[in-house]
C-alpha atoms as a PDB file:
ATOM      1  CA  UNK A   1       0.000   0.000   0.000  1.00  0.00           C
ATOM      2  CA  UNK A   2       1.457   3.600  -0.095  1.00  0.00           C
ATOM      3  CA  UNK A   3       1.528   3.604   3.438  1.00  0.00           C
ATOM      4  CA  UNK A   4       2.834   0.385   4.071  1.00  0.00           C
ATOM      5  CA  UNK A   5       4.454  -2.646   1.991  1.00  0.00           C
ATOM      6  CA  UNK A   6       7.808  -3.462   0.033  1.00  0.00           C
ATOM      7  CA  UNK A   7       7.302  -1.863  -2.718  1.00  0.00           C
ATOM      8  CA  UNK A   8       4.733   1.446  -1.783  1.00  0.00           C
ATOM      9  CA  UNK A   9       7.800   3.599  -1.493  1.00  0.00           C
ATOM     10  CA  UNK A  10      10.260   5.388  -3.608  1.00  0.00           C
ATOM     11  CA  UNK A  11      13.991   3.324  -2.260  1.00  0.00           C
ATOM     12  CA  UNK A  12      17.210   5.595  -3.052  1.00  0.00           C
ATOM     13  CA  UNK A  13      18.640   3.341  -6.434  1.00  0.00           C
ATOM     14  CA  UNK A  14      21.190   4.207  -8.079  1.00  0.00           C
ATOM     15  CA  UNK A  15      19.368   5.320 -10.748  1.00  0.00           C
ATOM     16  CA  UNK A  16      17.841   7.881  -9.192  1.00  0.00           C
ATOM     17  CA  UNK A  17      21.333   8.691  -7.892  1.00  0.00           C
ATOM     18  CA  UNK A  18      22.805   8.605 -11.653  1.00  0.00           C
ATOM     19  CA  UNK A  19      19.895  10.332 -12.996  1.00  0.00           C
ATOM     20  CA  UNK A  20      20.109  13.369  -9.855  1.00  0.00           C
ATOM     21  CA  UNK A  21      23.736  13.502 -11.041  1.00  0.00           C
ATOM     22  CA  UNK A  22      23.119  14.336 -14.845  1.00  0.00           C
ATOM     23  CA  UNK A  23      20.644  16.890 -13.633  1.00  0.00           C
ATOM     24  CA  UNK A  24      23.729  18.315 -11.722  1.00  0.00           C
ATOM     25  CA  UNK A  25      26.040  18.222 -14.285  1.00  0.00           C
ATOM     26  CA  UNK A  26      23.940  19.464 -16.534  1.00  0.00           C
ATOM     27  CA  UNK A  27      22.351  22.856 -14.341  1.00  0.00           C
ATOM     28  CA  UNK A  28      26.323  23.575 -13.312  1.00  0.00           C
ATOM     29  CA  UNK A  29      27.176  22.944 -17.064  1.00  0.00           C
ATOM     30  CA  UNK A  30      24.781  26.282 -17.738  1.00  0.00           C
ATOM     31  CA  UNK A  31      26.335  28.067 -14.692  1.00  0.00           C
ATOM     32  CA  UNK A  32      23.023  28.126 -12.852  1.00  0.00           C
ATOM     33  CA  UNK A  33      22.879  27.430  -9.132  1.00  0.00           C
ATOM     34  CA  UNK A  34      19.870  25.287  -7.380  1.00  0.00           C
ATOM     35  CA  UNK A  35      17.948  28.299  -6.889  1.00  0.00           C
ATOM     36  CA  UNK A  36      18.165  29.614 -10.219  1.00  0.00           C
ATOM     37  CA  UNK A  37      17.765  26.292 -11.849  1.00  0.00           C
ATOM     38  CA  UNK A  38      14.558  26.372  -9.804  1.00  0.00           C
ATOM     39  CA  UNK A  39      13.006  29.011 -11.034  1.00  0.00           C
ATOM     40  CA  UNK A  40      13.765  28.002 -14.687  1.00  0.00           C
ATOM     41  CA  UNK A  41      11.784  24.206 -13.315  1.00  0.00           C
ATOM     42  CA  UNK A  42       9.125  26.407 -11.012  1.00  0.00           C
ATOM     43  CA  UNK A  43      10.659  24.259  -8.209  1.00  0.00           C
ATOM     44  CA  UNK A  44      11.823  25.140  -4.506  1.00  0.00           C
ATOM     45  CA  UNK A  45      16.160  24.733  -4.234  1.00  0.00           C
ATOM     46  CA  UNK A  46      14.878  21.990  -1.983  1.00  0.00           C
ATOM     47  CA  UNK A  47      13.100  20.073  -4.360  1.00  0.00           C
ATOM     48  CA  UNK A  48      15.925  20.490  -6.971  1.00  0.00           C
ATOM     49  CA  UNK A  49      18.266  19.401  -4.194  1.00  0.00           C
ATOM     50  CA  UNK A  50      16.457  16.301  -3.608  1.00  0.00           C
ATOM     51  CA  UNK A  51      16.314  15.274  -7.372  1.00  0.00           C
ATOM     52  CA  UNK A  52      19.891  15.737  -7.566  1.00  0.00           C
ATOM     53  CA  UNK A  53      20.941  13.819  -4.369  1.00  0.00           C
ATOM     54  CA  UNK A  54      18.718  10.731  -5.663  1.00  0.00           C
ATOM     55  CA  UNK A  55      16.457  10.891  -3.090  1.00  0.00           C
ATOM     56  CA  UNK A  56      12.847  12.295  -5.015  1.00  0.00           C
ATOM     57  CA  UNK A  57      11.475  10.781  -8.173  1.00  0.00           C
ATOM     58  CA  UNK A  58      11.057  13.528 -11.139  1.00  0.00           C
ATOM     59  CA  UNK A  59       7.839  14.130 -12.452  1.00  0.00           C
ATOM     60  CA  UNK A  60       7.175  14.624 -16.045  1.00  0.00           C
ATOM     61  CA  UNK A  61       7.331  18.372 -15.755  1.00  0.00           C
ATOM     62  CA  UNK A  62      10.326  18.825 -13.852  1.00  0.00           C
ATOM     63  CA  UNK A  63      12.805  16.910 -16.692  1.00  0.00           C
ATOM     64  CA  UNK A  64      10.896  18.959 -19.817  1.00  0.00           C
ATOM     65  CA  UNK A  65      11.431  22.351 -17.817  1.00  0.00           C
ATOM     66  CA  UNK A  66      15.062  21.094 -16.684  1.00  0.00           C
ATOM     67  CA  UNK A  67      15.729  20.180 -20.509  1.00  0.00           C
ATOM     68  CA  UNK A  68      14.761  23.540 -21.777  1.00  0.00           C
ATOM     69  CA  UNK A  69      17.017  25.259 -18.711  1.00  0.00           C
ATOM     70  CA  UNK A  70      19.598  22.939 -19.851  1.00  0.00           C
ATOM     71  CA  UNK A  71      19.803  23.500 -23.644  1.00  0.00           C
ATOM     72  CA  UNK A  72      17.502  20.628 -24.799  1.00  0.00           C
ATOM     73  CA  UNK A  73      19.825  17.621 -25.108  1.00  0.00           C
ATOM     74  CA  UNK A  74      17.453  15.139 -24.563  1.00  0.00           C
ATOM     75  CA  UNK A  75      19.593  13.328 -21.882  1.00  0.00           C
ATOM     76  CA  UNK A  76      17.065  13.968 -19.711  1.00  0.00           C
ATOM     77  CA  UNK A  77      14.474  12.519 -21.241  1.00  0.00           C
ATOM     78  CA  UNK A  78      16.285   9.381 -22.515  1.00  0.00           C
ATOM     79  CA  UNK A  79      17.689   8.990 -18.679  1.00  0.00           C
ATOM     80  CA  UNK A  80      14.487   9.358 -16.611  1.00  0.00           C
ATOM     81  CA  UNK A  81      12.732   6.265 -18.730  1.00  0.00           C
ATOM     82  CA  UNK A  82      15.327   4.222 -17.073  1.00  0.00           C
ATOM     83  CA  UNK A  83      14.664   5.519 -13.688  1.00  0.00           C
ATOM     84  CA  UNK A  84      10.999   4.409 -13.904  1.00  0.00           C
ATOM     85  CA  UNK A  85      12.377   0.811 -14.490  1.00  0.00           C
ATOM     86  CA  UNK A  86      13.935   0.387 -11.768  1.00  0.00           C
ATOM     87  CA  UNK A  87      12.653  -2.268  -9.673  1.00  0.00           C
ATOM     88  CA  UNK A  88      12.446   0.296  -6.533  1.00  0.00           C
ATOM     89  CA  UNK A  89       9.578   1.797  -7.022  1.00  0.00           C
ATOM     90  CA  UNK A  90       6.316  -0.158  -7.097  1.00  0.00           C
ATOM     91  CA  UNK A  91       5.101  -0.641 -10.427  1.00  0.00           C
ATOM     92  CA  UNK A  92       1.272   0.579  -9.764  1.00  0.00           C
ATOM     93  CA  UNK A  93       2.768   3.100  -7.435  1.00  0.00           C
ATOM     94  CA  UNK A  94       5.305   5.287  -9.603  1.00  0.00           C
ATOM     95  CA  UNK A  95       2.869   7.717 -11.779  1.00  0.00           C
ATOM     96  CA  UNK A  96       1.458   9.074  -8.455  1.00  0.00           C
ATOM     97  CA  UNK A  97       4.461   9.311  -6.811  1.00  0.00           C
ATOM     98  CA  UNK A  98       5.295  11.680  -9.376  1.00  0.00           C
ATOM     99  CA  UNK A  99       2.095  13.522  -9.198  1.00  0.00           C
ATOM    100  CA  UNK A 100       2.305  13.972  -5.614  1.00  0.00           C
ATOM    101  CA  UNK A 101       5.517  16.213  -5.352  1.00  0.00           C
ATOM    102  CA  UNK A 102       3.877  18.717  -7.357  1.00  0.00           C
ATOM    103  CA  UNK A 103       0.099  18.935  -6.444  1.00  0.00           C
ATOM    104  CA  UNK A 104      -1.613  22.045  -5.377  1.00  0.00           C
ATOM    105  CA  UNK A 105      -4.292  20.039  -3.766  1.00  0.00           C
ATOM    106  CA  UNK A 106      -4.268  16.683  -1.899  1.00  0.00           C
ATOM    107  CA  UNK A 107      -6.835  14.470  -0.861  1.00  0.00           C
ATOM    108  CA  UNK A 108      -6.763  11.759   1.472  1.00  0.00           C
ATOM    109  CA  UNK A 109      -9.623   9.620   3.742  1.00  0.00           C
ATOM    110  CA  UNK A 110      -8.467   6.438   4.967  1.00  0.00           C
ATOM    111  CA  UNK A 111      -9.839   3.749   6.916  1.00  0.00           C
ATOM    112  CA  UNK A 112      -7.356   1.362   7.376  1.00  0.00           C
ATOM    113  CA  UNK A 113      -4.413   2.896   8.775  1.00  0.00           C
ATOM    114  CA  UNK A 114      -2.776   6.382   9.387  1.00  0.00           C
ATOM    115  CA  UNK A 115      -1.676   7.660   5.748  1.00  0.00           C
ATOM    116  CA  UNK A 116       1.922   7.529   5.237  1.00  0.00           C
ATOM    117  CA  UNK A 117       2.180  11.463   5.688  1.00  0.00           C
ATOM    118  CA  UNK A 118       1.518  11.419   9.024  1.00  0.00           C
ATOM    119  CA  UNK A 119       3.373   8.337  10.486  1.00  0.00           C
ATOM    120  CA  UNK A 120       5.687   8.952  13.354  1.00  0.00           C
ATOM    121  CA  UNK A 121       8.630   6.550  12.800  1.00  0.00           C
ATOM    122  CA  UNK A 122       7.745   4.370  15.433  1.00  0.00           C
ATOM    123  CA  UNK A 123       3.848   3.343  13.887  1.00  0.00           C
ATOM    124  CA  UNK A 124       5.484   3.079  10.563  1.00  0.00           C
ATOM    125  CA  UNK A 125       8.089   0.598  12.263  1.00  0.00           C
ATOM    126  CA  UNK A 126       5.235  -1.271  13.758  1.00  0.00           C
ATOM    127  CA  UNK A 127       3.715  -1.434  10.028  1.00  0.00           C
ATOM    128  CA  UNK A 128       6.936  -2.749   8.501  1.00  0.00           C
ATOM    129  CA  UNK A 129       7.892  -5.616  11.765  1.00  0.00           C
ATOM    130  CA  UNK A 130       3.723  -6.962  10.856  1.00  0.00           C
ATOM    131  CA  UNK A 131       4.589  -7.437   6.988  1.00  0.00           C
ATOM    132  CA  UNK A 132       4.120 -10.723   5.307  1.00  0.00           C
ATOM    133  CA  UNK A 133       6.532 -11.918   4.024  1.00  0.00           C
ATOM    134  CA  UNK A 134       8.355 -10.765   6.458  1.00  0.00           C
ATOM    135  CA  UNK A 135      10.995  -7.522   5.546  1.00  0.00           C
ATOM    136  CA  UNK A 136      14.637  -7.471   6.627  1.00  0.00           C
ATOM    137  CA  UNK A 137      16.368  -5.022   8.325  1.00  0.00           C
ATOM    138  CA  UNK A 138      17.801  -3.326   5.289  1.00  0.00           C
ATOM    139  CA  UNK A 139      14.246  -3.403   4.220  1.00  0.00           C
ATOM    140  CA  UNK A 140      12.986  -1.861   6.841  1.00  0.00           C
ATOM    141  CA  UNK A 141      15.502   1.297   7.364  1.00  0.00           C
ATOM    142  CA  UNK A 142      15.152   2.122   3.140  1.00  0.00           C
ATOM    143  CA  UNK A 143      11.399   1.856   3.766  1.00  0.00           C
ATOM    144  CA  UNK A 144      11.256   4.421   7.110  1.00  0.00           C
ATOM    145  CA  UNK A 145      13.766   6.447   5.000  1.00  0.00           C
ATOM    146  CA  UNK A 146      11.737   6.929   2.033  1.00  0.00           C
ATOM    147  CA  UNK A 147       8.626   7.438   4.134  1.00  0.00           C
ATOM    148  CA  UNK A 148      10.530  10.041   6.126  1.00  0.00           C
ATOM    149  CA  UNK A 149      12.031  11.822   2.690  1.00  0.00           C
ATOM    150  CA  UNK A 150       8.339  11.436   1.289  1.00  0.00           C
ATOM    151  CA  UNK A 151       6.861  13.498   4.777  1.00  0.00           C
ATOM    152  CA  UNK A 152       8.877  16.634   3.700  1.00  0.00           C
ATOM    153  CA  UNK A 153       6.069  17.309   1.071  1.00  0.00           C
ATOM    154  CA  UNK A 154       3.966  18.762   3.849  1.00  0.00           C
ATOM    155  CA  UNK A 155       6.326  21.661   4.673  1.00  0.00           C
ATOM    156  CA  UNK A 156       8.500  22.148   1.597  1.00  0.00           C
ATOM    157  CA  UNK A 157       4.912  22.588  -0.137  1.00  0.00           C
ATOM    158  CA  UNK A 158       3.693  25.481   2.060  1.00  0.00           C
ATOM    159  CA  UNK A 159       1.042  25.953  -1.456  1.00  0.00           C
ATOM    160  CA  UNK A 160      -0.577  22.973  -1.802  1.00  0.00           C
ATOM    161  CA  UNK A 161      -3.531  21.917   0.602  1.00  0.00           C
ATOM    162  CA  UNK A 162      -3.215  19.187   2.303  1.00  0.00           C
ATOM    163  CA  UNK A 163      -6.715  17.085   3.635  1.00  0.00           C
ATOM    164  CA  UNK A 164      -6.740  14.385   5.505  1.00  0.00           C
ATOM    165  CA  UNK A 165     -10.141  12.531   7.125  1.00  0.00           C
ATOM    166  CA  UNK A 166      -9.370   9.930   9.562  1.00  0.00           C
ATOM    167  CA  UNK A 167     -11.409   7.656  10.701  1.00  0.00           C
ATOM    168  CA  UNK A 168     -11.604   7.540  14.980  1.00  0.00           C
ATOM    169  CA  UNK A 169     -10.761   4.019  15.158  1.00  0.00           C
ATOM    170  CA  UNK A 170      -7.324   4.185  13.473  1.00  0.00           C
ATOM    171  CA  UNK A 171      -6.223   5.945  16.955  1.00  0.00           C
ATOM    172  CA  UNK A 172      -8.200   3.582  19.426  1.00  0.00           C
ATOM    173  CA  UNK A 173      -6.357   0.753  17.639  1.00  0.00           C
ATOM    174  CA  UNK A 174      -3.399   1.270  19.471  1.00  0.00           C
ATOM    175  CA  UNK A 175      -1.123  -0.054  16.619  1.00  0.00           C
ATOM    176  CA  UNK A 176       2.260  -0.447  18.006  1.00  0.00           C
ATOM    177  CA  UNK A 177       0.858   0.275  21.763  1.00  0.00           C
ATOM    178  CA  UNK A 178      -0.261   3.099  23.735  1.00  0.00           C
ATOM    179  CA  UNK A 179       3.322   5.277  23.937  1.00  0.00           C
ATOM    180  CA  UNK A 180       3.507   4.601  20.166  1.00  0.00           C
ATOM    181  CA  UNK A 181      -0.486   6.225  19.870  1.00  0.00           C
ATOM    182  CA  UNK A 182       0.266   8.818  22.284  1.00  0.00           C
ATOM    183  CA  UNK A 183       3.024  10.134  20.195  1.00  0.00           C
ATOM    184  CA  UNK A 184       1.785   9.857  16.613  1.00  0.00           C
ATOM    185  CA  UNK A 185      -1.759  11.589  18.756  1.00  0.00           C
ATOM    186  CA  UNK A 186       0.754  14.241  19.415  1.00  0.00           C
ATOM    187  CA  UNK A 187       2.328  14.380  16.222  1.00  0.00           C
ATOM    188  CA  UNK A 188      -0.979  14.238  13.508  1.00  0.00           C
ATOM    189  CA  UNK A 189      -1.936  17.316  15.953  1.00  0.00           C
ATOM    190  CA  UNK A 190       1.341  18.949  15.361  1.00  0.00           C
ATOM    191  CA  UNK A 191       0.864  18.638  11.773  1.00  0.00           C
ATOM    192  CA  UNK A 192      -2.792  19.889  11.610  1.00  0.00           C
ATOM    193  CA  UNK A 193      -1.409  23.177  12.696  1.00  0.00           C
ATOM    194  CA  UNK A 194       0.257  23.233   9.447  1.00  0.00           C
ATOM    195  CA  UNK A 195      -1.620  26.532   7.457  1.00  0.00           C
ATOM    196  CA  UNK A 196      -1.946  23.858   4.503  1.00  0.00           C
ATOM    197  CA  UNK A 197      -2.900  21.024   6.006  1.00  0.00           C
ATOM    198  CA  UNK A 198      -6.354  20.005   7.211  1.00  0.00           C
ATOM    199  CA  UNK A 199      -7.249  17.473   9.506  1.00  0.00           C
ATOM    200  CA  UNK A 200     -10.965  16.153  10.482  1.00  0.00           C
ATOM    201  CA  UNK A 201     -11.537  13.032  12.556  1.00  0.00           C
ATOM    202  CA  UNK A 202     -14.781  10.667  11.560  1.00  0.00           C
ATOM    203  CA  UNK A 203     -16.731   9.537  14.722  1.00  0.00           C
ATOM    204  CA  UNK A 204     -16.735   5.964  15.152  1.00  0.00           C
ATOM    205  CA  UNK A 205     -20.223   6.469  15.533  1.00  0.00           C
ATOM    206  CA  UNK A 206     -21.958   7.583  12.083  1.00  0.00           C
ATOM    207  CA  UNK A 207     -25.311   7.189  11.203  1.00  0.00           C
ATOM    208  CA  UNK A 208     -24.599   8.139   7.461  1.00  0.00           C
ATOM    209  CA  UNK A 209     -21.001   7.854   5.964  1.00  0.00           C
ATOM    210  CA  UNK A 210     -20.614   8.224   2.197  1.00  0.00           C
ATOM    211  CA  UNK A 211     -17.076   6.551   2.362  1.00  0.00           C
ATOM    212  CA  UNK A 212     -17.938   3.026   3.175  1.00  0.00           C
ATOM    213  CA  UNK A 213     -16.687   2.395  -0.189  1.00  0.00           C
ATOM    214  CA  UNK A 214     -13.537   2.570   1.011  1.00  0.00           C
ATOM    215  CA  UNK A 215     -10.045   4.859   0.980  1.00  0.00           C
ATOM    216  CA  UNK A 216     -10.036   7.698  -1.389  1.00  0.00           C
ATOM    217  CA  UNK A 217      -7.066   9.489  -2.764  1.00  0.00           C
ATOM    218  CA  UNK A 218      -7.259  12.580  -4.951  1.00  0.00           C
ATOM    219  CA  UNK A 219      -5.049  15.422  -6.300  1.00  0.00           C
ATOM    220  CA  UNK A 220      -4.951  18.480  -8.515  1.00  0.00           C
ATOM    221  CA  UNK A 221      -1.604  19.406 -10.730  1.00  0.00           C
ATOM    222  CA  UNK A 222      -0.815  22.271 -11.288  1.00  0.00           C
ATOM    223  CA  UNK A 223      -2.581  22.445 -14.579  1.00  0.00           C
ATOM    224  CA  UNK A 224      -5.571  22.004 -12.705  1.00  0.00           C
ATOM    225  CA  UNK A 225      -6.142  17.795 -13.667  1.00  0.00           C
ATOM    226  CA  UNK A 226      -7.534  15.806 -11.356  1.00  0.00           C
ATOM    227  CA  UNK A 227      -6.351  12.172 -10.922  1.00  0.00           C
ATOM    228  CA  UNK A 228      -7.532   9.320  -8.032  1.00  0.00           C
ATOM    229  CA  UNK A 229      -5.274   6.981  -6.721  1.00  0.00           C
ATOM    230  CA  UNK A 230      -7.229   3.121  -4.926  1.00  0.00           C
ATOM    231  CA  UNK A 231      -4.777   0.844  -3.687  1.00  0.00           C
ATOM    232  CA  UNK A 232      -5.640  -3.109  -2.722  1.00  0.00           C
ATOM    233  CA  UNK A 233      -3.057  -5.762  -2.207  1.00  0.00           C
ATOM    234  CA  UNK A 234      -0.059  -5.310  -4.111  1.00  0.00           C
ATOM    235  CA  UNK A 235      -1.728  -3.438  -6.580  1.00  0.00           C
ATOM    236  CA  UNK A 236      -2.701  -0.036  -7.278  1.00  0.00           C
ATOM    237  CA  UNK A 237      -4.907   2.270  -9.792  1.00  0.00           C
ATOM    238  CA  UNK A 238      -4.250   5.767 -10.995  1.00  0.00           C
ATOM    239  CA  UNK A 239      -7.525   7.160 -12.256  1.00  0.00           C
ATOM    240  CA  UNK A 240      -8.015   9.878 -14.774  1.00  0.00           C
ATOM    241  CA  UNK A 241     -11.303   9.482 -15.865  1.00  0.00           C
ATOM    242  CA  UNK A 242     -13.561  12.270 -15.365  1.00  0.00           C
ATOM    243  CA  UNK A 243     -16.415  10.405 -14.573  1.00  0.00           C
ATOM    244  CA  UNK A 244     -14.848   8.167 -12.272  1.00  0.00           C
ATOM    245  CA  UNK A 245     -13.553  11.192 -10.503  1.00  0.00           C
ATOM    246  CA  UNK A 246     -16.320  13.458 -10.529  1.00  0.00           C
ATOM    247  CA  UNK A 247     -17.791  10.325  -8.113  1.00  0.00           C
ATOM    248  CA  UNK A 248     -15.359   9.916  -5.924  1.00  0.00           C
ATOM    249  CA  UNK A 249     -15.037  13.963  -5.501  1.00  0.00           C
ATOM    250  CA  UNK A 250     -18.588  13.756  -4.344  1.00  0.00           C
ATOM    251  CA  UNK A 251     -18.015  11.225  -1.711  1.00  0.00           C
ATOM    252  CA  UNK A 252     -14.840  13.023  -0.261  1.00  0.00           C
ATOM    253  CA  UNK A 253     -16.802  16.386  -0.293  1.00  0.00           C
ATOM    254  CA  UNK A 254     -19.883  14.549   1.821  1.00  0.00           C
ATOM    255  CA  UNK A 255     -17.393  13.288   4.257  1.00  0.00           C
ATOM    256  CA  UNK A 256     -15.704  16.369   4.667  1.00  0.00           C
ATOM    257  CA  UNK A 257     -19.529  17.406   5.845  1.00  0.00           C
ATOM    258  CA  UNK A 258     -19.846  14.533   8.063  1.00  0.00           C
ATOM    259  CA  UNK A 259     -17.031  14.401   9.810  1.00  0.00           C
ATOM    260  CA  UNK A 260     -16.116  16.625  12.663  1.00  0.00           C
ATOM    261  CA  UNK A 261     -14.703  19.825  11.933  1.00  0.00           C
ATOM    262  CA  UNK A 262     -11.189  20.675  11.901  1.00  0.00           C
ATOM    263  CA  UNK A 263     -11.477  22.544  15.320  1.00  0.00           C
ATOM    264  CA  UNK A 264     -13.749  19.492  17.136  1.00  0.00           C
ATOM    265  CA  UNK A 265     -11.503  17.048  15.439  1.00  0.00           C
ATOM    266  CA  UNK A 266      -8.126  18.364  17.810  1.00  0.00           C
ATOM    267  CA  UNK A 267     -10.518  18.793  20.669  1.00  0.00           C
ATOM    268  CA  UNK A 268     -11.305  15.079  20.138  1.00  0.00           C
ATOM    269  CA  UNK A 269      -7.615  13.796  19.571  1.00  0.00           C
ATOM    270  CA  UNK A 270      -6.615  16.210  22.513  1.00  0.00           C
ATOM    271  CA  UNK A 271      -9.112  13.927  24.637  1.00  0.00           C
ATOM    272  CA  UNK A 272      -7.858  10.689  23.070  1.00  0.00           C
ATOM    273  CA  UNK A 273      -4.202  11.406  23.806  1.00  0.00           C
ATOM    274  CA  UNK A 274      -5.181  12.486  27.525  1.00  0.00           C
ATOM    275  CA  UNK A 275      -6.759   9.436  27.708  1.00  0.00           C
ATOM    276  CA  UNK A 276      -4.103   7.048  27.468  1.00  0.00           C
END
C-alpha cells in the first residue's frame, strides 16, 4: 500500500542517484545554481536538491522544464525512462508518486491505517515488523527512510492543501501500543497546525457515511487535472477518468460534511491522547 508494503515507497537506487547527477552536471554545465535552476523548473532549491541527491522521483514536468534550462539535449528525457524501471519503485505506485511532489491540492480519507504522511517513525516501524513476508532489516531502514524523505512534502509545499479525514478508530487501535499512539496523537496534531494542512476526525459512531466504499485518494496538478489513486493488495490504480472522478469527488466532499470539523476534530484527539 502507499503507506505500508515493500514496494509502496520510492527506495534511493542508483538510478535515481545517476539520474540526480546528470541533472547536476547538466544545471552547473549552464552556470546556474539550485535556486536559479529552480526558477527556470518552477521548483523550490529543496526540491531540486532532492532530485539531484537521488532521493525524489522527477515528475514529467520537472525533466521537460530542466531540458529547456539545460539546452535541450534530450539526456534527460532518454535517462528518466530508465529511472521508472527500476525495480524500486512499485510498479502501480510510480505515476502518483510523481504527481504527488507537485500537487496544489491533496486528498486523502483512509480507513485502514494512518496515511503515510503522518506516520511517526515508530507506527510506521510497527507497520513494517507486521509485513508478510516478512521484511529485513535493510528493508525496513530504506522503507522508514523513504517514508521520512516522502513526509517533507507537507512543509517544503507550504502551497498545496493538504486534507486528511481519519477515521476515529485508526487511533483507538493502538497499533504499536499506547506510547507509540500517544506520540503519533501528538504528532498528527502537530501537523494539523500546518496553514496547509487540514485534519478532520470521523466519529466511530456515524449514522450516514458516504465513504464506506472505502479509501479515497485525490489530487490536482498544477494544470488544474484531477487524478484518483485506490490501492488493494499489491496493486494499485491511478484514475483519470472524469467520470470516475467526478464520483469519488462527491463522496470526499460529503465526508468532509460529516465528519467533525477541523477545530472538534483536535478537541477530540486532545481527549484521546489524555486518555491514554
Amino acid at each position: 500500500m502507499v503507506g505500508t508494503g515493500t514496494g509502496g515507497e520510492p527506495e534511493f537506487s542508483d538510478s535515481l542517484r545517476t539520474f540526480g547527477a546528470v541533472v547536476q552536471a547538466l544545471r552547473e554545465n549552464a552556470g546556474l545554481s539550485r535556486e536559479e535552476f529552480g526558477e527556470y523548473v518552477r521548483y523550490s532549491k529543496h526540491t531540486v536538491a532532492s532530485v539531484e541527491l537521488g532521493r525524489r522521483m522527477p515528475d514529467p514536468a520537472f525533466v521537460e522544464r530542466a531540458e529547456e534550462a539545460t539546452g535541450n539535449t534530450g539526456a534527460l528525457r532518454k535517462a528518466v525512462g530508465r529511472v521508472a524501471r527500476q525495480p524500486g519503485l512499485a510498479a502501480w505506485f510510480r505515476q502518483w508518486a510523481r504527481l504527488e511532489t507537485v500537487a496544489i491540492a491533496l486528498y486523502t480519507y483512509e480507513c485502514r491505517m494512518i496515511p503515510g504522511l503522518l506516520q511517526t517513525e515508530a507506527y510506521a516501524r510497527q507497520l513494517f515488523a507486521d509485513e508478510l513476508p516478512p521484511l529485513g532489516d535493510e528493508q525496513i531502514e530504506a522503507q522508514w527512510a523513504a517514508r521520512a524523505e516522502r513526509q517533507r512534502l507537507l512543509r517544503e509545499r507550504p502551497n498545496t492543501a493538504f486534507s486528511f479525514i481519519l477515521e476515529e478508530h485508526l487511533f483507538l487501535r493502538r497499533t504499536g501500543g499506547v506510547e507509540v499512539t500517544r506520540e503519533l496523537i501528538g504528532h498528527v496534531l502537530e501537523i494539523a497546525k500546518l496553514r496547509n494542512v487540514e485534519v478532520q476526525v470521523m466519529p466511530q459512531v456515524r449514522e450516514s457515511h458516504s465513504g464506506l466504499h472505502g479509501p479515497i485518494r485525490l489530487l490536482e496538478t498544477p494544470e488544474h487535472k484531477w487524478f484518483a489513486y485506490n490501492e488493494g493488495q499489491e496493486s494499485g490504480q491511478l484514475i483519470s477518468d472524469a467520470k470516475v472522478l467526478s464520483v469519488l469527488q462527491m463522496r470526499y466532499a460529503r465526508m468532509r460534511s460529516e465528519a467533525l470539523t477541523t477545530q472538534d476534530s483536535v478537541s477530540l484527539l486532545q481527549r484521546m491522547r489524555g486518555d491514554l
